[in-house]
C-alpha atoms as a PDB file:
ATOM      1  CA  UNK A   1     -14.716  27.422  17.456  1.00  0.00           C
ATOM      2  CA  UNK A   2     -13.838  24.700  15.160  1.00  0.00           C
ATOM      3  CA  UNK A   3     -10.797  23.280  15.447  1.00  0.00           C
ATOM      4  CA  UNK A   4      -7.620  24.641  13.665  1.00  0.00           C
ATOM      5  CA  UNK A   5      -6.693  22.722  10.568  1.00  0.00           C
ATOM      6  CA  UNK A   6      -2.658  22.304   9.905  1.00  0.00           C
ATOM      7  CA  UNK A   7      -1.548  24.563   7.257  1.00  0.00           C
ATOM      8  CA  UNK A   8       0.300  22.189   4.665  1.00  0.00           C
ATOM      9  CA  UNK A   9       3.743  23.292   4.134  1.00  0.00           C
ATOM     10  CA  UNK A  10       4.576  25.000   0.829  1.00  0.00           C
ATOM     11  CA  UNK A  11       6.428  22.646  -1.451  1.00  0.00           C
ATOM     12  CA  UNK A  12       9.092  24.334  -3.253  1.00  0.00           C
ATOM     13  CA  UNK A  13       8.192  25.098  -7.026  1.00  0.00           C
ATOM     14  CA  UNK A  14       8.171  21.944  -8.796  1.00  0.00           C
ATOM     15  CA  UNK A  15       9.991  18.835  -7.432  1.00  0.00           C
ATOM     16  CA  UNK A  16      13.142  16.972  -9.306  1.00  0.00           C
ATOM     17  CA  UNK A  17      15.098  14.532  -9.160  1.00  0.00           C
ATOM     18  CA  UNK A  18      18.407  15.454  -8.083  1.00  0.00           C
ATOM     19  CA  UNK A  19      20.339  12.059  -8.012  1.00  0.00           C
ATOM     20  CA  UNK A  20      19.266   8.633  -8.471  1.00  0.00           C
ATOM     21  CA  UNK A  21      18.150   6.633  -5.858  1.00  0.00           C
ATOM     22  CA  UNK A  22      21.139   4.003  -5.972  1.00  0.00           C
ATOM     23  CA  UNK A  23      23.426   7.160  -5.363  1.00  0.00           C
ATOM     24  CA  UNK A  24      22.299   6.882  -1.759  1.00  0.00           C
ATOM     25  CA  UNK A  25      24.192   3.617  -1.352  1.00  0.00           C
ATOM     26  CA  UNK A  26      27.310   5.694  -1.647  1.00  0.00           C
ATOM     27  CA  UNK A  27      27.550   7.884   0.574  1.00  0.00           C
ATOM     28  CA  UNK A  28      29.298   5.874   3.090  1.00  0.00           C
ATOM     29  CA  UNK A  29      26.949   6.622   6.629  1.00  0.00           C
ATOM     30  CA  UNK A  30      28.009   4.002   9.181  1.00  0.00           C
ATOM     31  CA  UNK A  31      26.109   1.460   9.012  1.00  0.00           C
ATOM     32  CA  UNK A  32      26.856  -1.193  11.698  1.00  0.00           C
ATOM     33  CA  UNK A  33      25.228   0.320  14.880  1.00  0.00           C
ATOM     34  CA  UNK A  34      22.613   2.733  15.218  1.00  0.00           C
ATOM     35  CA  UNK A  35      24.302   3.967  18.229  1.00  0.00           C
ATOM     36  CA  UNK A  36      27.217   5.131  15.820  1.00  0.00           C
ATOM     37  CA  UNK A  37      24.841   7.284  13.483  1.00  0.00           C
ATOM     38  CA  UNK A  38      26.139  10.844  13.691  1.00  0.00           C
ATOM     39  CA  UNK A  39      23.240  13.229  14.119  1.00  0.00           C
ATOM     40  CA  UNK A  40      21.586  15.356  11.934  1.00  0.00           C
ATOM     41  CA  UNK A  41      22.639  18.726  13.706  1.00  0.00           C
ATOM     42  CA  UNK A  42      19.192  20.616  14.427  1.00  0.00           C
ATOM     43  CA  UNK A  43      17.929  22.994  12.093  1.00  0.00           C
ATOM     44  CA  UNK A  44      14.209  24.853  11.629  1.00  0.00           C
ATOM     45  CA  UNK A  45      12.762  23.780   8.033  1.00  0.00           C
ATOM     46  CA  UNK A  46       9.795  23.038   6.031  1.00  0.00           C
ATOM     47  CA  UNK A  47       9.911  18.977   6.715  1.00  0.00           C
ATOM     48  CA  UNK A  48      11.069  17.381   9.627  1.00  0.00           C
ATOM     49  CA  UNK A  49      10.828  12.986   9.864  1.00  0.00           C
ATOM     50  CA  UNK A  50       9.408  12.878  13.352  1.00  0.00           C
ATOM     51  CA  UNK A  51       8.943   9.422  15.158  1.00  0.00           C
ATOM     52  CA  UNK A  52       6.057   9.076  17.538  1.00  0.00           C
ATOM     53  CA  UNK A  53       7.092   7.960  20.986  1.00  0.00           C
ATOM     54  CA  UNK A  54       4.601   5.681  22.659  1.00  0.00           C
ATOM     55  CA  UNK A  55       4.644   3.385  25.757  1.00  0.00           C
ATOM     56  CA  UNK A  56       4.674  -0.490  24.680  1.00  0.00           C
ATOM     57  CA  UNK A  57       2.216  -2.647  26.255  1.00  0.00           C
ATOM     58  CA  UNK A  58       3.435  -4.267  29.332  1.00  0.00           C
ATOM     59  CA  UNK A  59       3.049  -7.920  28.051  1.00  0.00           C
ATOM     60  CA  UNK A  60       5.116  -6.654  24.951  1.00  0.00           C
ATOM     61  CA  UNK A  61       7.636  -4.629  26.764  1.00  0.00           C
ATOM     62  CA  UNK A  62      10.691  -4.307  24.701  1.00  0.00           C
ATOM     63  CA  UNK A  63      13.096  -4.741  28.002  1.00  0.00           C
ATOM     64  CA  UNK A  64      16.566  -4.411  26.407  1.00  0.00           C
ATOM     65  CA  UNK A  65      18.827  -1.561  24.384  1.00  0.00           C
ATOM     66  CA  UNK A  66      19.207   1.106  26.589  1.00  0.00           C
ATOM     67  CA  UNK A  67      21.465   3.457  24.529  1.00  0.00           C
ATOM     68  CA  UNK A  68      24.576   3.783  25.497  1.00  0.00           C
ATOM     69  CA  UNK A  69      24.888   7.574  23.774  1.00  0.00           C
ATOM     70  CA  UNK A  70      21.666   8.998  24.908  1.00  0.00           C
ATOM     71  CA  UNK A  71      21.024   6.671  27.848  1.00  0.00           C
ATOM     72  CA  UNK A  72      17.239   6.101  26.361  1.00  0.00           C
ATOM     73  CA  UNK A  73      15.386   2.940  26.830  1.00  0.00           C
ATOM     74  CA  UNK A  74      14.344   1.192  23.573  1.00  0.00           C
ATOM     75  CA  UNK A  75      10.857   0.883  23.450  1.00  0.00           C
ATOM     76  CA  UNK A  76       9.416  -0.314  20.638  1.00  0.00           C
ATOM     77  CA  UNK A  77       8.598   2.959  19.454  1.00  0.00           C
ATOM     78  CA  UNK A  78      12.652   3.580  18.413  1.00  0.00           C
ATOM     79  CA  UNK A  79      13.575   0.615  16.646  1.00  0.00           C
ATOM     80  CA  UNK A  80      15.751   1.295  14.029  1.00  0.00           C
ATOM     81  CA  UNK A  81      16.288   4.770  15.269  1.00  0.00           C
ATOM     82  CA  UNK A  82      18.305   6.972  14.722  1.00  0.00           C
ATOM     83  CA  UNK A  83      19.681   5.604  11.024  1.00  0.00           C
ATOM     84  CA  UNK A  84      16.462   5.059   9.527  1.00  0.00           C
ATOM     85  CA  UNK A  85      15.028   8.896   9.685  1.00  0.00           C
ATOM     86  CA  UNK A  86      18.427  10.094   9.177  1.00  0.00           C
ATOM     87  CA  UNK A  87      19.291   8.517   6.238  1.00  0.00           C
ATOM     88  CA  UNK A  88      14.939   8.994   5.143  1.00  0.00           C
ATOM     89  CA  UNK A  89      15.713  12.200   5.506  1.00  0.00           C
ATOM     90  CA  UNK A  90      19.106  13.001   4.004  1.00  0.00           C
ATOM     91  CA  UNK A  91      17.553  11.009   1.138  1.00  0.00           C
ATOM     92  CA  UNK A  92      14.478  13.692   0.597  1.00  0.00           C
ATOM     93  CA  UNK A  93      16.650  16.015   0.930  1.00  0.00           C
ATOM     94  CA  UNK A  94      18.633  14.785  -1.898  1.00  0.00           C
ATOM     95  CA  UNK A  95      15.459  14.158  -4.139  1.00  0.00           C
ATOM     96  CA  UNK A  96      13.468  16.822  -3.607  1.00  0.00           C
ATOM     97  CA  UNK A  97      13.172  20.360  -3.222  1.00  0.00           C
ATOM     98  CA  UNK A  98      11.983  20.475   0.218  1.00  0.00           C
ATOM     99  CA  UNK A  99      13.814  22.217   2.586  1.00  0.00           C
ATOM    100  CA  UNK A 100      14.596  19.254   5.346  1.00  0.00           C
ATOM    101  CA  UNK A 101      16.131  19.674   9.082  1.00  0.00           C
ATOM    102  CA  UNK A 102      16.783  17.300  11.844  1.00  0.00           C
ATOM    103  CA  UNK A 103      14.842  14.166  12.358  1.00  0.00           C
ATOM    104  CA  UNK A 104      12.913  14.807  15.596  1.00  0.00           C
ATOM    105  CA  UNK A 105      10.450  12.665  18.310  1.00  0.00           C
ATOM    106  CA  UNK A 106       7.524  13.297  20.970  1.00  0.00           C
ATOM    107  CA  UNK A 107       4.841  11.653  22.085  1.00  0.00           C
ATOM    108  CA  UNK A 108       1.083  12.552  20.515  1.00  0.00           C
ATOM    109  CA  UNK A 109       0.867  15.119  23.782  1.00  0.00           C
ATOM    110  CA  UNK A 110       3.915  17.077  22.853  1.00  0.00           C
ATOM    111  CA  UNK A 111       2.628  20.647  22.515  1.00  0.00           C
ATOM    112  CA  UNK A 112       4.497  20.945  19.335  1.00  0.00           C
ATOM    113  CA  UNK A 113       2.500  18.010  17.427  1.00  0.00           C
ATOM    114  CA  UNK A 114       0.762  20.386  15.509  1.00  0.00           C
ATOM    115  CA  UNK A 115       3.764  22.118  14.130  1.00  0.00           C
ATOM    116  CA  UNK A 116       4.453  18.650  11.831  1.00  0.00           C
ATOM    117  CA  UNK A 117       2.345  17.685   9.147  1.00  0.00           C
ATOM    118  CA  UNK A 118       3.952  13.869   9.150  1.00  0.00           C
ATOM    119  CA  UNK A 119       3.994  11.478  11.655  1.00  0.00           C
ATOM    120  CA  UNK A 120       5.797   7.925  11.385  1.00  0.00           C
ATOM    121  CA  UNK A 121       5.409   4.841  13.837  1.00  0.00           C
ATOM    122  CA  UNK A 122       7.194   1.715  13.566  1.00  0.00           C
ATOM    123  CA  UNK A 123       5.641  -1.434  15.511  1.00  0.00           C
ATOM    124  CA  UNK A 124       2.391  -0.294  15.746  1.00  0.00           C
ATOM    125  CA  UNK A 125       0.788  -4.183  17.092  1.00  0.00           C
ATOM    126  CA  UNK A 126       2.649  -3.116  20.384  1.00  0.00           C
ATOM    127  CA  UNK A 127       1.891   0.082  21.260  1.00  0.00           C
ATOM    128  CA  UNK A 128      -0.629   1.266  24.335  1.00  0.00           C
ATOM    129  CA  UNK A 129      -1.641   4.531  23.731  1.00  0.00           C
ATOM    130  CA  UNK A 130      -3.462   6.296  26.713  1.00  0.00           C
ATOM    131  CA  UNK A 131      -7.029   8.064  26.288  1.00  0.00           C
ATOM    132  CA  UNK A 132      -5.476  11.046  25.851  1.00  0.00           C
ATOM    133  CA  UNK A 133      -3.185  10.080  23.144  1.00  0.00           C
ATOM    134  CA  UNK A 134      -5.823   8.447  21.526  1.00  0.00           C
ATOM    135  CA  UNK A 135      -8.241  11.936  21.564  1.00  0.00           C
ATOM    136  CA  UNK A 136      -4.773  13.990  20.375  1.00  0.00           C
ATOM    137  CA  UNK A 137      -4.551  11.313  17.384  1.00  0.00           C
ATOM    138  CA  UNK A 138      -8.154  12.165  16.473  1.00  0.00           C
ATOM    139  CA  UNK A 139      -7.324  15.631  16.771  1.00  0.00           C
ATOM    140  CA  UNK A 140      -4.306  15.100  14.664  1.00  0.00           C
ATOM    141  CA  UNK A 141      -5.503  13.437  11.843  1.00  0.00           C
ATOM    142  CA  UNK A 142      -8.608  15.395  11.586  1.00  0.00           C
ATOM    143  CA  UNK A 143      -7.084  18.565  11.481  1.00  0.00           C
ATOM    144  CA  UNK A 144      -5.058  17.667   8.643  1.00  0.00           C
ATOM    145  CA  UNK A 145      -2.427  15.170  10.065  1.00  0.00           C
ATOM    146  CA  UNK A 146      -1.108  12.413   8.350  1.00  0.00           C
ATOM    147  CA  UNK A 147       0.320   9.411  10.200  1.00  0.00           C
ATOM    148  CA  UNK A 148       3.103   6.597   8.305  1.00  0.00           C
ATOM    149  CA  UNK A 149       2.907   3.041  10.475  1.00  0.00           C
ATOM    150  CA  UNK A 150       5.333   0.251   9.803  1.00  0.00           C
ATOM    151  CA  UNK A 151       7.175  -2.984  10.353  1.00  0.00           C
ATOM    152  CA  UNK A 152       4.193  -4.930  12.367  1.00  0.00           C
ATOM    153  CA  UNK A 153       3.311  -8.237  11.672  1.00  0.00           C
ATOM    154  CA  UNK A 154       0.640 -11.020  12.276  1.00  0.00           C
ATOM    155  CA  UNK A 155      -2.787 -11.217  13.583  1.00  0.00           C
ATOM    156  CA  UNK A 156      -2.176 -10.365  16.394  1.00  0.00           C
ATOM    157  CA  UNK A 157      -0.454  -7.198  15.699  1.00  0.00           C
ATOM    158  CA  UNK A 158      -2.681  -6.638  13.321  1.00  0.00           C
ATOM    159  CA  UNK A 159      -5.937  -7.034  15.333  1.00  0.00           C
ATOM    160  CA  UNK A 160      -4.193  -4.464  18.614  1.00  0.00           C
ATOM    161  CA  UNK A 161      -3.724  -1.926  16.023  1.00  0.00           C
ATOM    162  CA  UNK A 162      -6.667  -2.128  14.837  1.00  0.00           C
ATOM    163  CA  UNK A 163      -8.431  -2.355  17.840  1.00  0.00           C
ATOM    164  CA  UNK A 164      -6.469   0.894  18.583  1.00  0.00           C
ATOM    165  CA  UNK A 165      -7.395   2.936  15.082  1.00  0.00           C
ATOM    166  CA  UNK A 166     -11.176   1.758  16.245  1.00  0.00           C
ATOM    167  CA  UNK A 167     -10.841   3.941  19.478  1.00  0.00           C
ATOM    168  CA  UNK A 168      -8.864   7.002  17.142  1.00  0.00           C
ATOM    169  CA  UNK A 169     -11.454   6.915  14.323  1.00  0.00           C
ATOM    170  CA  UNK A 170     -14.919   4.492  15.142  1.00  0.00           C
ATOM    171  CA  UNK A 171     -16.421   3.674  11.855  1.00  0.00           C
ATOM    172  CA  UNK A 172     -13.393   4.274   9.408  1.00  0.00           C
ATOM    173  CA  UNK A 173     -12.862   1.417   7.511  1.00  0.00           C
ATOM    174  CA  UNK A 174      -9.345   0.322   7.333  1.00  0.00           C
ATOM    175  CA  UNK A 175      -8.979  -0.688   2.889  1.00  0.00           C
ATOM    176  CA  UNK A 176      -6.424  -1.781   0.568  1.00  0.00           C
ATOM    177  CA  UNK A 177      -4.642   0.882  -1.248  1.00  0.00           C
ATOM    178  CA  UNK A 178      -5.790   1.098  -4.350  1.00  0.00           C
ATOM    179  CA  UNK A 179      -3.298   1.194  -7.327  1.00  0.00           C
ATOM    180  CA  UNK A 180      -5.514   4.644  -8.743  1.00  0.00           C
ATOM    181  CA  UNK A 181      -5.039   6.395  -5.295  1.00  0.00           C
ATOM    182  CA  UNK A 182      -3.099   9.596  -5.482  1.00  0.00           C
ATOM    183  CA  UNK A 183      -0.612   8.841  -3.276  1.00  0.00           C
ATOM    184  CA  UNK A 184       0.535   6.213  -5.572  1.00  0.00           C
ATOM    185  CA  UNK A 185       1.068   8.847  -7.875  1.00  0.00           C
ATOM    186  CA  UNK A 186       1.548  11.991  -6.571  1.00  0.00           C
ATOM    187  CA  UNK A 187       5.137  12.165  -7.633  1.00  0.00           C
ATOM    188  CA  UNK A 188       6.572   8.511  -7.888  1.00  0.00           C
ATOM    189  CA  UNK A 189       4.354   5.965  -9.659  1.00  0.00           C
ATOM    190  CA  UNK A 190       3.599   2.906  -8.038  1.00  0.00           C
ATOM    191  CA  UNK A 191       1.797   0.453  -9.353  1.00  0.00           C
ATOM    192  CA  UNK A 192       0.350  -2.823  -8.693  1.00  0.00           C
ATOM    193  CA  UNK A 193       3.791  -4.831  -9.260  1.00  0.00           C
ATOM    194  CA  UNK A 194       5.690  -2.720  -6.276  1.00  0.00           C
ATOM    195  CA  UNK A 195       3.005  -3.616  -3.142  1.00  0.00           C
ATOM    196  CA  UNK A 196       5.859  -6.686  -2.493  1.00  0.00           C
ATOM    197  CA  UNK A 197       7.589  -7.544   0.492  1.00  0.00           C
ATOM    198  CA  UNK A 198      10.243  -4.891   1.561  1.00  0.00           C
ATOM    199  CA  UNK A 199      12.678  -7.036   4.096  1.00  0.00           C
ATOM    200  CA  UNK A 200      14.023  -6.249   6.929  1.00  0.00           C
ATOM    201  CA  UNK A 201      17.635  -6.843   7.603  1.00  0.00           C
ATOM    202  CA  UNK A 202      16.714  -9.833   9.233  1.00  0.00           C
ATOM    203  CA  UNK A 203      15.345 -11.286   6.270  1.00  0.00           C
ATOM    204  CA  UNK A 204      18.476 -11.397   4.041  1.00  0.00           C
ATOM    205  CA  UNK A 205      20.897 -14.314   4.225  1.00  0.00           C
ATOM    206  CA  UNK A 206      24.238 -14.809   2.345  1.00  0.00           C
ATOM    207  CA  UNK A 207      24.044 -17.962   0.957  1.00  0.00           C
ATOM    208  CA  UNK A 208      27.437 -20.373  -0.153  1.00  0.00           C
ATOM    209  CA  UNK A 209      27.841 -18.629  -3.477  1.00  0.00           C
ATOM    210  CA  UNK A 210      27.962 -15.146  -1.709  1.00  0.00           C
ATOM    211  CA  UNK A 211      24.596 -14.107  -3.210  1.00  0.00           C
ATOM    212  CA  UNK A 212      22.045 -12.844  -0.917  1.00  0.00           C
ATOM    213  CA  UNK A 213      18.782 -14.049  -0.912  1.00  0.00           C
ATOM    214  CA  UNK A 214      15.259 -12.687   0.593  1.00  0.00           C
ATOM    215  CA  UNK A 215      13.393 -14.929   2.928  1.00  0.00           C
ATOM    216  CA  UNK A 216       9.881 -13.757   3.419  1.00  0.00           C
ATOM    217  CA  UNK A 217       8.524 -14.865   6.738  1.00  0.00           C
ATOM    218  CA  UNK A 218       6.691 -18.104   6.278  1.00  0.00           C
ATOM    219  CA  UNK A 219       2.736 -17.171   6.216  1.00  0.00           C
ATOM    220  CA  UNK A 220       2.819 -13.381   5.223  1.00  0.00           C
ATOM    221  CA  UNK A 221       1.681 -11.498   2.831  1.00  0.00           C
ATOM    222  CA  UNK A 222       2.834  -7.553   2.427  1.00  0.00           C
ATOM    223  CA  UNK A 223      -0.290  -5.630   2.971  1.00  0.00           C
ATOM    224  CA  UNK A 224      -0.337  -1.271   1.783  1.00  0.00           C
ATOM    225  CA  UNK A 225      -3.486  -0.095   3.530  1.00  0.00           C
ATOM    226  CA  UNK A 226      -5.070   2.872   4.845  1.00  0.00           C
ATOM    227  CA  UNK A 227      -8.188   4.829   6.692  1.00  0.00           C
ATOM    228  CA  UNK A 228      -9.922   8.236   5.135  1.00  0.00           C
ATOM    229  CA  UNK A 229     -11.485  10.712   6.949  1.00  0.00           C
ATOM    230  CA  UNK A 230     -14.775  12.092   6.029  1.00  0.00           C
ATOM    231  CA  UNK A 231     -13.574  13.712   2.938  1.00  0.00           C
ATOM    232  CA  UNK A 232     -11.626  10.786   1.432  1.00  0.00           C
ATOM    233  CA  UNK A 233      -8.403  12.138   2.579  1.00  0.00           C
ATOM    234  CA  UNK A 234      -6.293   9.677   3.256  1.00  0.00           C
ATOM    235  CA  UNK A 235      -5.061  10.128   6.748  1.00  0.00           C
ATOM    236  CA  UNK A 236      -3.040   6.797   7.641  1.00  0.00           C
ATOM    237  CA  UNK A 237      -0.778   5.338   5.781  1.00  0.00           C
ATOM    238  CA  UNK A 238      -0.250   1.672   6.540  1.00  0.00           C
ATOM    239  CA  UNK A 239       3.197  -0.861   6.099  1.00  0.00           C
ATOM    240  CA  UNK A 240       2.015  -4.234   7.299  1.00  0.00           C
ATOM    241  CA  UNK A 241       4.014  -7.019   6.836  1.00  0.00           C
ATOM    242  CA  UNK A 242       6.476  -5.112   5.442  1.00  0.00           C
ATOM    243  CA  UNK A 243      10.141  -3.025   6.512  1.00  0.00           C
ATOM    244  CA  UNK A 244      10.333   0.101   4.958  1.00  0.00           C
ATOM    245  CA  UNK A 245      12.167   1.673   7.765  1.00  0.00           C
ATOM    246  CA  UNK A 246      15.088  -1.416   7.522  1.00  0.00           C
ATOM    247  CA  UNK A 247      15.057  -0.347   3.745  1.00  0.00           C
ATOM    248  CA  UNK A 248      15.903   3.200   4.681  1.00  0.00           C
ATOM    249  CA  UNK A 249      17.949   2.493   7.778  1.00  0.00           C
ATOM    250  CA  UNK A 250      20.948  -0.095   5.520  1.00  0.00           C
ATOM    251  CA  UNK A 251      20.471   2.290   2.373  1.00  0.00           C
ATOM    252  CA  UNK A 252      24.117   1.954   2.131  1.00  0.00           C
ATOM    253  CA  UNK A 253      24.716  -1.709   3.121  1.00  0.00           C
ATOM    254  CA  UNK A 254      25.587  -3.499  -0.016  1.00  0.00           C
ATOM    255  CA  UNK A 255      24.145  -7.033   1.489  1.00  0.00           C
ATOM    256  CA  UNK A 256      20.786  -4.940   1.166  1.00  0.00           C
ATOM    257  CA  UNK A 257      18.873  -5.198  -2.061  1.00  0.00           C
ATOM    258  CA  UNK A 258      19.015  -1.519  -3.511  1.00  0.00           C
ATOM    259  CA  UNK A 259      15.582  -2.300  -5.360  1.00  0.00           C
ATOM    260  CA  UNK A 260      14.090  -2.263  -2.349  1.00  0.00           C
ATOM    261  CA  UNK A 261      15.679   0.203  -0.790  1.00  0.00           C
ATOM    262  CA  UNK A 262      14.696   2.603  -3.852  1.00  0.00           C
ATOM    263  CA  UNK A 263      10.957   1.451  -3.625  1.00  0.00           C
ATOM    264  CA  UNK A 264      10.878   2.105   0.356  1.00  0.00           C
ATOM    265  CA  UNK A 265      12.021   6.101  -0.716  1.00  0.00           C
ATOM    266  CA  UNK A 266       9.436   5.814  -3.400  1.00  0.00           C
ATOM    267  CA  UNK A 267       6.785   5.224  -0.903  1.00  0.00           C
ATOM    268  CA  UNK A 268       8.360   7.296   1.884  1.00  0.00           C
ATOM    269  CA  UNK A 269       8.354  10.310  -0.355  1.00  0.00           C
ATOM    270  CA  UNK A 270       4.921   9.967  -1.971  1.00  0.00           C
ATOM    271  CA  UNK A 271       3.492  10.048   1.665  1.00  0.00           C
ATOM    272  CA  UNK A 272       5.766  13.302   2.655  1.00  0.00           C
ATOM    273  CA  UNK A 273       4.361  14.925  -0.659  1.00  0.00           C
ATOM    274  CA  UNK A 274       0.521  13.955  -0.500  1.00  0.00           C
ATOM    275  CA  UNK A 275       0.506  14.983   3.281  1.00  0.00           C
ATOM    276  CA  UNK A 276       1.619  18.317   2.447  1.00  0.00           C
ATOM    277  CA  UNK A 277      -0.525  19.006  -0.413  1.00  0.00           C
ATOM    278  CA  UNK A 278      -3.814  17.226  -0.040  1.00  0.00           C
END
């Protein structure tokens, strides 16, 4: 028997905006330590943000922030959790029509994985997935998955993911986004002038005159990229070089630059909507 494909999630009729995107800088979530984030309380819905749980690789071990509230260790896997895919999410909610509960995460042999059309994973150069969560990837993606990765930098980064999507999918090429692709359209458009550097909070600095100012790490270049399957669907959605999950997680900071933080939901929501209707 062939394997199952995901059954997209019915988008509520027609899709609106419901506030403006600079809105969401008002709305006054605590912003100083993700261990302060109030939680989404848990509810069944249409869309949920879930955040794939992986193990790091041991010479990349992320080997500090155990949280205080849930007692978790910080891999790699939850940086920027829990603000980031609460605030993504209150944000959609906001936007759109879908019908959005609680931000959830599991690792790619959680039973449920199937239930979720959407999958997001932030420092994707450091991650060691196993042979089996390589094969449920596969599975994943081919049954109609679709699979966000962010905030992972350098060649070296770049060449362990890679080296990992190889394993997931041999002989899918990994290609620039190009500015015609649906996604880029599908509700926002994005065009050519928008694939720029999203910072991360790390990248702002106050200067004497109290402006802030954007320092993009010396020798990168934002990269929007992503691998097909066999019928030119996209199924991975790539952030390299880039924060989008910083731009979501200080929506509400006013040091952050709300131009960003407006094209990160831009692209955030565009993936959301072409994963549950393509």
């Amino acid at each position: 028997m062939s394997p199952r494909r995901i059954a997209p999630a019915a988008l509520a009729a027609g899709l609106s905006l419901v506030a403006t995107l600079a809105a969401l800088g008002q709305r006054g979530i605590p912003q100083s330590n993700d261990e302060d984030e109030p939680p989404i309380p848990p509810r069944a819905s249409e869309f949920h943000f879930v955040r794939m749980e992986y193990t790091d690789l041991p010479q990349f071990h992320r080997r500090w922030g155990i949280s205080s509230r849930t007692g978790m260790g910080s891999g790699w896997w939850n940086v920027d959790w829990p603000a980031a895919d609460n605030h993504f999410t209150l944000g959609v909610q906001r936007l759109t029509r879908l019908d959005t509960g609680d931000p959830r995460h599991m690792r790619l042999t959680d039973k449920n994985l199937f239930d979720y059309p959407w999958i997001y994973a932030t420092q994707a150069g450091w991650w060691d997935l196993s042979d089996a969560e390589v094969s449920r990837l596969r599975e994943y993606l081919l049954r109609g998955g679709f699979l966000v990765v962010d905030d992972f930098w350098g060649p070296e980064q770049w060449d362990i993911f890679r080296h990992t999507m190889d394993r997931v999918l041999p002989n899918h090429a990994i290609t620039n986004i190009d500015p015609s692709d649906a996604v880029m359209h599908v509700l926002y458009d994005i065009g050519p002038k928008d694939l720029t550097f999203i910072p991360g909070s790390r990248h702002l600095r106050r200067m004497d005159d109290g402006s802030v100012q954007v320092f993009q790490p010396e020798g990168t270049a934002p990269a929007w990229r992503a691998i097909y399957d066999d019928r030119n669907r996209m199924v991975v959605a790539i952030n390299f070089q880039t924060d989008v999950g910083d731009a979501w997680e200080f929506a509400d900071v006013p040091i952050y630059p709300e131009a960003m933080t407006e094209l990160a939901y831009r692209f955030g929501i565009n993936y959301i909507v072409y994963s549950m209707t393509h």
